[in-house]
C-alpha atoms as a PDB file:
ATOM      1  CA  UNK A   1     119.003  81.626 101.381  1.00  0.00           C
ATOM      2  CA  UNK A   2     115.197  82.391 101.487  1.00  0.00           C
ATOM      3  CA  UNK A   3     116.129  84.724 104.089  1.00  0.00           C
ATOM      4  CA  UNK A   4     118.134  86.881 101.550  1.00  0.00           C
ATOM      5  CA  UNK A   5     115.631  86.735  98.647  1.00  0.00           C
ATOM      6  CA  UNK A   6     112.826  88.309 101.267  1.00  0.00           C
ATOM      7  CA  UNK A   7     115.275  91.017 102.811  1.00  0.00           C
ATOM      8  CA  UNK A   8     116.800  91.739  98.840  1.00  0.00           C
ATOM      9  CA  UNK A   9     112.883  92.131  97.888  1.00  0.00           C
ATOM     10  CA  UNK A  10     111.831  94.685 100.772  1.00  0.00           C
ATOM     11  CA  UNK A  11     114.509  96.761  99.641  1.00  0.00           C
ATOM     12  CA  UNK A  12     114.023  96.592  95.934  1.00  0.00           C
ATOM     13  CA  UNK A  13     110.518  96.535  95.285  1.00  0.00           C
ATOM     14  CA  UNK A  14     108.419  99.377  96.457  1.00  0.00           C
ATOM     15  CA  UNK A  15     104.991 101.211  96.232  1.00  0.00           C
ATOM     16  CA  UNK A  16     104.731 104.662  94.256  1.00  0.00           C
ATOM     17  CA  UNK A  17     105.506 106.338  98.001  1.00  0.00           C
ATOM     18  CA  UNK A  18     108.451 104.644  98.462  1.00  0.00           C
ATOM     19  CA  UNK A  19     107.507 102.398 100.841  1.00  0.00           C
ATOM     20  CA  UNK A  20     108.467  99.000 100.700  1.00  0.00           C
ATOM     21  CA  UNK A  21     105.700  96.028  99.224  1.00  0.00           C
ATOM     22  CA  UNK A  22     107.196  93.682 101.685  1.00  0.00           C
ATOM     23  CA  UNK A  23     106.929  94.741 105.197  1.00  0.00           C
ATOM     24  CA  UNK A  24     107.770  91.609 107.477  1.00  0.00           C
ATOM     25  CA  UNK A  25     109.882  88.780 106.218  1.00  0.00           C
ATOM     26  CA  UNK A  26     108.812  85.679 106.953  1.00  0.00           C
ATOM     27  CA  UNK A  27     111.373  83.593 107.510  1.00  0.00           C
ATOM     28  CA  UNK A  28     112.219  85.618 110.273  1.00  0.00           C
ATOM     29  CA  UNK A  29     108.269  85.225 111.728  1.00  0.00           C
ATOM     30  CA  UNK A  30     108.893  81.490 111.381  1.00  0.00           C
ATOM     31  CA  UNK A  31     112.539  81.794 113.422  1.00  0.00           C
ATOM     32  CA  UNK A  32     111.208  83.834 115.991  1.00  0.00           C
ATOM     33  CA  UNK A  33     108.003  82.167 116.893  1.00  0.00           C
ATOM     34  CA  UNK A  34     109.715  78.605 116.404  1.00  0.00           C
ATOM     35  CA  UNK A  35     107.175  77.482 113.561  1.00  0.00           C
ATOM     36  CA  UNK A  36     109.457  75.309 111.311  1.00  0.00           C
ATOM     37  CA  UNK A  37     108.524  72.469 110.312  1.00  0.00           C
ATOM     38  CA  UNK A  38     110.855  69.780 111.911  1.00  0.00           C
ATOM     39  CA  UNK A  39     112.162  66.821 109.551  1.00  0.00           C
ATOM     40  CA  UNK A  40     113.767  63.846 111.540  1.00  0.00           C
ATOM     41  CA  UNK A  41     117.287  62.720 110.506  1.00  0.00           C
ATOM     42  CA  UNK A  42     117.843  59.780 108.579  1.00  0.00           C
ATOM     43  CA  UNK A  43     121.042  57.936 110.692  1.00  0.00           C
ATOM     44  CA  UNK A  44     123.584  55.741 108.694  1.00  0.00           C
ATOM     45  CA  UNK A  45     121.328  51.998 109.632  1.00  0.00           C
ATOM     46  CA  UNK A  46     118.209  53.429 107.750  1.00  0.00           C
ATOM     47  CA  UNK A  47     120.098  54.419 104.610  1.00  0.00           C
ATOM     48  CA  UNK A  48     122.149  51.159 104.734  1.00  0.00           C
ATOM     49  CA  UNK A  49     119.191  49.247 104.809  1.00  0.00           C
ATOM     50  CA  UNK A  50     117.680  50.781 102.446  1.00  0.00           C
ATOM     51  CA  UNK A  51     120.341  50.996  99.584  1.00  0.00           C
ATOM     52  CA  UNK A  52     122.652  48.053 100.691  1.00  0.00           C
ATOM     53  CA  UNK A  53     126.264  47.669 101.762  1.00  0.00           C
ATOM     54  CA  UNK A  54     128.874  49.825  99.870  1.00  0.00           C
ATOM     55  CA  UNK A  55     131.465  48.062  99.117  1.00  0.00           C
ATOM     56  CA  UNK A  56     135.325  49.160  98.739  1.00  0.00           C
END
């Protein structure tokens, strides 16, 4: 989604040459060079212990 607000921007907003404000998008900077920011899962036995059994 970020990735289409960046790419939407580069082509809508531009300077008084027509030349766009936004030159690299970075989203794609972060995909290329590997930079996100990594977020361990949470598994099934971490979220059952936290909020219980669920019953049926």
């Amino acid at each position: 989604m970020l990735r289409c607000i960046f790419n939407y921007a580069a082509e809508e907003y531009l300077d008084k040459d027509g030349k766009p404000i936004i030159t690299t998008n970075p989203v794609k900077r972060l995909s290329h060079s590997r930079a996100w920011n990594r977020v361990d899962r949470k598994g099934a036995a971490s979220a059952a212990a936290c909020c219980g059994k669920m019953s049926t």
